[in-house]
Protein backbone atom coordinates (compact mmCIF):
# COMPACT_ATOMS: atom_id res chain seq x y z
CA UNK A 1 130.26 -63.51 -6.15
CA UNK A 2 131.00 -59.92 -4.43
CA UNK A 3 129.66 -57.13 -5.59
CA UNK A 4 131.55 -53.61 -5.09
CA UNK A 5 129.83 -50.26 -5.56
CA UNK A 6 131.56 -47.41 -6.33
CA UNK A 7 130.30 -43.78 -7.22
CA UNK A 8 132.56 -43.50 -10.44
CA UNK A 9 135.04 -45.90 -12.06
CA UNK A 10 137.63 -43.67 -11.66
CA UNK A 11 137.91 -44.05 -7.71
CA UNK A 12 139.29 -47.49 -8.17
CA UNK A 13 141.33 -46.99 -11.12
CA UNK A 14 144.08 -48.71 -8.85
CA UNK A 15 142.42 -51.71 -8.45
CA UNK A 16 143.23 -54.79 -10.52
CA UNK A 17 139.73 -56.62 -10.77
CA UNK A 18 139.43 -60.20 -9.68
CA UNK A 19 137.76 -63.44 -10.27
CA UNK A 20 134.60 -63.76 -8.63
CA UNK A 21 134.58 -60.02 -7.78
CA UNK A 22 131.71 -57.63 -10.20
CA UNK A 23 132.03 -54.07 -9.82
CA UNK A 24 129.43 -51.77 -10.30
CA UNK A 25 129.44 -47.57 -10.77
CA UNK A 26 126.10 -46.86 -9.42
CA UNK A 27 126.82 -42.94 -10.18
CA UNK A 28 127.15 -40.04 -7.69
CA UNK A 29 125.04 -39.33 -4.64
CA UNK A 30 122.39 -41.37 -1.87
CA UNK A 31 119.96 -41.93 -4.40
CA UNK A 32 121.44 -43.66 -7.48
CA UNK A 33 123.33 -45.76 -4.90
CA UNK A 34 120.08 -47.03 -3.53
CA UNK A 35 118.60 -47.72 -6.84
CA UNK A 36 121.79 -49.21 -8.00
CA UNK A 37 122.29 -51.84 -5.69
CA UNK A 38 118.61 -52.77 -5.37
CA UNK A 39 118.94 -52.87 -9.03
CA UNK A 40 121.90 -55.33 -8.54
CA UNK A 41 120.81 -57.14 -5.72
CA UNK A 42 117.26 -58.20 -7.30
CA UNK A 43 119.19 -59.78 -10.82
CA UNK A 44 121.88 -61.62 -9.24
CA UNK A 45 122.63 -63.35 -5.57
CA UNK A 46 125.82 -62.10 -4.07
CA UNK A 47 127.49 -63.50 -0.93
CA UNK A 48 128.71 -59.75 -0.04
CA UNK A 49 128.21 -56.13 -0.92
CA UNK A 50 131.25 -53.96 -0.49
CA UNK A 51 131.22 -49.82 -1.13
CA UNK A 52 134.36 -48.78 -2.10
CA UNK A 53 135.74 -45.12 -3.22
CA UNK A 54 137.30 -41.93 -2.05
CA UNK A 55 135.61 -40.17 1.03
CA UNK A 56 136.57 -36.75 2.82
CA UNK A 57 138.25 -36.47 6.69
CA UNK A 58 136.92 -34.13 9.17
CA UNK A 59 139.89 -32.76 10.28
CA UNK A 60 142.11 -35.34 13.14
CA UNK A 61 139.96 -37.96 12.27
CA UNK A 62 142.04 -39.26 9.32
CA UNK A 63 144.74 -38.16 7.03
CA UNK A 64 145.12 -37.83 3.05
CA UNK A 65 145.72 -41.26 1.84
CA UNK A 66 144.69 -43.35 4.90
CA UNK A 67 142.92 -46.74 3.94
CA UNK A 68 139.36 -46.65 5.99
CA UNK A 69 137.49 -49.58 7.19
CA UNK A 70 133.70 -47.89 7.98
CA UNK A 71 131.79 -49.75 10.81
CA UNK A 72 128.82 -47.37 10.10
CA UNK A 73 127.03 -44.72 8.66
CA UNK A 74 124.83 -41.98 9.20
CA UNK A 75 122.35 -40.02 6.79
CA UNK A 76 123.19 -36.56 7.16
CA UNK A 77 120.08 -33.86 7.56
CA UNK A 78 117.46 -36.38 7.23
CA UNK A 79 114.12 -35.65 9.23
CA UNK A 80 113.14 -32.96 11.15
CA UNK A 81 115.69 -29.55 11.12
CA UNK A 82 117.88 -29.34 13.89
CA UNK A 83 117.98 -32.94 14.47
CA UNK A 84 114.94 -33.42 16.83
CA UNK A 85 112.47 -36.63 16.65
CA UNK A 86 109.72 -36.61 13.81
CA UNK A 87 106.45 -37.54 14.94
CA UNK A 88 105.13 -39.94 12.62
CA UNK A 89 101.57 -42.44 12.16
CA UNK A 90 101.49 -45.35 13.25
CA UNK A 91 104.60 -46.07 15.10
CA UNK A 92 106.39 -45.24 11.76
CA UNK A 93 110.41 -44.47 11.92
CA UNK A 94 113.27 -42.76 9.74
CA UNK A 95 116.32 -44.91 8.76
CA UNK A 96 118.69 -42.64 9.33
CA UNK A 97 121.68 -45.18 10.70
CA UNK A 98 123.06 -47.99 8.49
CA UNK A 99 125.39 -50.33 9.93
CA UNK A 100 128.48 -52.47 7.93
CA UNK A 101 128.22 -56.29 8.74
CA UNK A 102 129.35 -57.38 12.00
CA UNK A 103 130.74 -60.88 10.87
CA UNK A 104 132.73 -59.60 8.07
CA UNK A 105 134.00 -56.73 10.12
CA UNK A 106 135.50 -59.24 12.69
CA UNK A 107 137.09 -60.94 10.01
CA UNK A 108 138.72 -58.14 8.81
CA UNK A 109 139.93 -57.01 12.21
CA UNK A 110 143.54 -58.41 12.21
CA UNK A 111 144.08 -56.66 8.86
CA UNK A 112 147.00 -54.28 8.85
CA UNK A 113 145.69 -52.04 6.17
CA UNK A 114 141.97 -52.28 8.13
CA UNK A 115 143.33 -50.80 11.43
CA UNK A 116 141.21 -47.73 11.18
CA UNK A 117 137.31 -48.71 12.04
CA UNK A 118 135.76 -45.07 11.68
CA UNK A 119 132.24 -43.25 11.88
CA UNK A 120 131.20 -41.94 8.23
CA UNK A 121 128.43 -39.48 7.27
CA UNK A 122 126.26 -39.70 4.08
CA UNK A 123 125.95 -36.21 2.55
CA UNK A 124 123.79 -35.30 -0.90
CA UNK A 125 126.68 -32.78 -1.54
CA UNK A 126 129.56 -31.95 -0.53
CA UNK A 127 130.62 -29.56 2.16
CA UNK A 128 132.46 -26.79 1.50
CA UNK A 129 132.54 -24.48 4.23
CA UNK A 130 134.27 -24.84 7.64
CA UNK A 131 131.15 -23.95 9.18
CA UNK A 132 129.25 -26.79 7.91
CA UNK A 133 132.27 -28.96 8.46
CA UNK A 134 131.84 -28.26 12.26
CA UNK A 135 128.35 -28.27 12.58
CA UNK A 136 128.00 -31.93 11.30
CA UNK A 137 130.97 -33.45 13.06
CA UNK A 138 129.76 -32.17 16.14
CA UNK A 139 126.24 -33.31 15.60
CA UNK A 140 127.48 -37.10 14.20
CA UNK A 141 130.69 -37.40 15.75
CA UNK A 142 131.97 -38.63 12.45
CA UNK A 143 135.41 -39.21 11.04
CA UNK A 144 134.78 -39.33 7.06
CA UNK A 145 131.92 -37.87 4.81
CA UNK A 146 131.01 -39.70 1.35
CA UNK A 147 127.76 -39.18 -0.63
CA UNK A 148 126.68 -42.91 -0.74
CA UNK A 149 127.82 -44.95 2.05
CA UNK A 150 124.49 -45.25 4.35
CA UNK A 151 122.47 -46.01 0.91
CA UNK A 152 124.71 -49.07 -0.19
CA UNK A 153 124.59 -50.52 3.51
CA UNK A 154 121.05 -49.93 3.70
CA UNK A 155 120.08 -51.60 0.62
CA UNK A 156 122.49 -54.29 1.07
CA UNK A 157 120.91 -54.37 4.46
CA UNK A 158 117.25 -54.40 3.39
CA UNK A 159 118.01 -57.27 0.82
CA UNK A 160 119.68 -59.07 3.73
CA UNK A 161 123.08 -59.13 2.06
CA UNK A 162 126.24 -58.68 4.49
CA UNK A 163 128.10 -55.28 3.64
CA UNK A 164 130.98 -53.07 3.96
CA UNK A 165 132.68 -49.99 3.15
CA UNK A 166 135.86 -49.14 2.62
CA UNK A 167 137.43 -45.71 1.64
CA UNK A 168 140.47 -43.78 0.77
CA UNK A 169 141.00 -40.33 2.10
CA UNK A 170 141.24 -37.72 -0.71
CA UNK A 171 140.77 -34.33 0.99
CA UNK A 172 139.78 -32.83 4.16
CA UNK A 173 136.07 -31.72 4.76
CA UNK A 174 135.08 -27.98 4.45
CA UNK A 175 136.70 -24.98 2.58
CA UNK A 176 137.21 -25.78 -0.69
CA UNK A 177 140.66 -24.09 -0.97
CA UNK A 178 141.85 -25.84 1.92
CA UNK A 179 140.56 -29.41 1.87
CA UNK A 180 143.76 -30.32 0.05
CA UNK A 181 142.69 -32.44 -2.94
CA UNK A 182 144.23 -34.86 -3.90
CA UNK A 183 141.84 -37.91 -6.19
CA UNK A 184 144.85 -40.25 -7.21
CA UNK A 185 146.52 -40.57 -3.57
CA UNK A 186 142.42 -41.21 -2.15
CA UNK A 187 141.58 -43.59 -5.08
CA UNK A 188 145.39 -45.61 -4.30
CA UNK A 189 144.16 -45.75 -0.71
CA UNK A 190 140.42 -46.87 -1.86
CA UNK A 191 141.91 -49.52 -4.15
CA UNK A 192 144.29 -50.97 -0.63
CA UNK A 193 141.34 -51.10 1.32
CA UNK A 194 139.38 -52.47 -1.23
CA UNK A 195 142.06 -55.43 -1.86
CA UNK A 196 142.81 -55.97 2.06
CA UNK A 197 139.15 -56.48 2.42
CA UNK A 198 138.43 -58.85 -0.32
CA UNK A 199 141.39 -60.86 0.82
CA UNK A 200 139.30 -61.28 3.87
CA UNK A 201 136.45 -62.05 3.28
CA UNK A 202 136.94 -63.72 -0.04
């Protein structure tokens, strides 16, 4: 059994379910992701995790309706301001960095629809300026920004499930009034990716 996280339902309205294949809408943001695949992960054993949905592009990173493959993720703002190390006890550390499966990426890599392995950012909301969308892409060097990615990697991770996301570009990242929505064309991308992958690795 695979089990694919998604913020909302409505993200992979495109996707026909399968066999073998539970999905789960662990609601919006890092922190009901976490809960809802620990939540998942301690009732049931699954051979895979994968998180699927609609992400933003920082700009020439990705275009609106591109099918994502995300090799890892970073926790946006977490620790100390401005990005320095935290000094903690006892040798203590921040997860910050969540990384998808190594075996299951290489057996997605001759995937035509998978062609695109890029950096992704975990926000707790969404940016909307073109000031913030600069200051974090040159900070993380990332392509796409998505409000659960690094939590459904991590807990998959923690559990010691293999994981993976996948995404459709929706919009770009920053100003609202120029990010160029568009939720059906990024949840018709999600739903390719999510469908190349599971023919992978299914």
């Amino acid at each position: 059994m695979i089990l694919v996280v998604c913020a909302l339902l409505a993200e992979l309205r495109y996707f026909v379910r399968r066999p073998q294949v539970e999905v789960v809408a662990c609601g919006v943001g890092p922190v009901e992701a976490a809960i809802a695949v620990a939540t998942a992960l301690a009732r049931a054993p699954y051979e895979a995790v994968v998180n699927a949905g609609i992400a933003g592009a920082f700009r020439g990173a990705a275009r609106l309706g591109d099918a994502v493959l995300v090799g890892d993720e970073t926790f946006a703002d977490f620790g100390l301001e401005g990005g320095a190390a935290l000094s903690l006890p006892e040798g203590a550390t921040l997860a910050d960095r969540a990384r998808a499966d190594a075996g299951l990426l290489a057996r997605c890599r001759d995937n035509t629809v998978l062609q695109q392995l890029v950096r992704g950012l975990t926000v707790a909301q969404v940016t909307a300026t073109d000031s913030t969308a600069a200051r974090l892409q040159a900070r993380f060097g990332a392509d796409v920004e998505s409000m659960e990615g690094f939590s459904v990697l991590r807990a998959a991770a923690v559990a010691g499930v293999a994981s993976l996301e996948v995404r459709g570009i929706s919009n770009y990242v920053g100003a609202r009034d120029a990010a160029q929505w568009d939720f059906a064309l990024g949840a018709r991308a999600a739903a390719r990716a999510l469908d190349a992958v599971l023919d992978c690795i299914a």
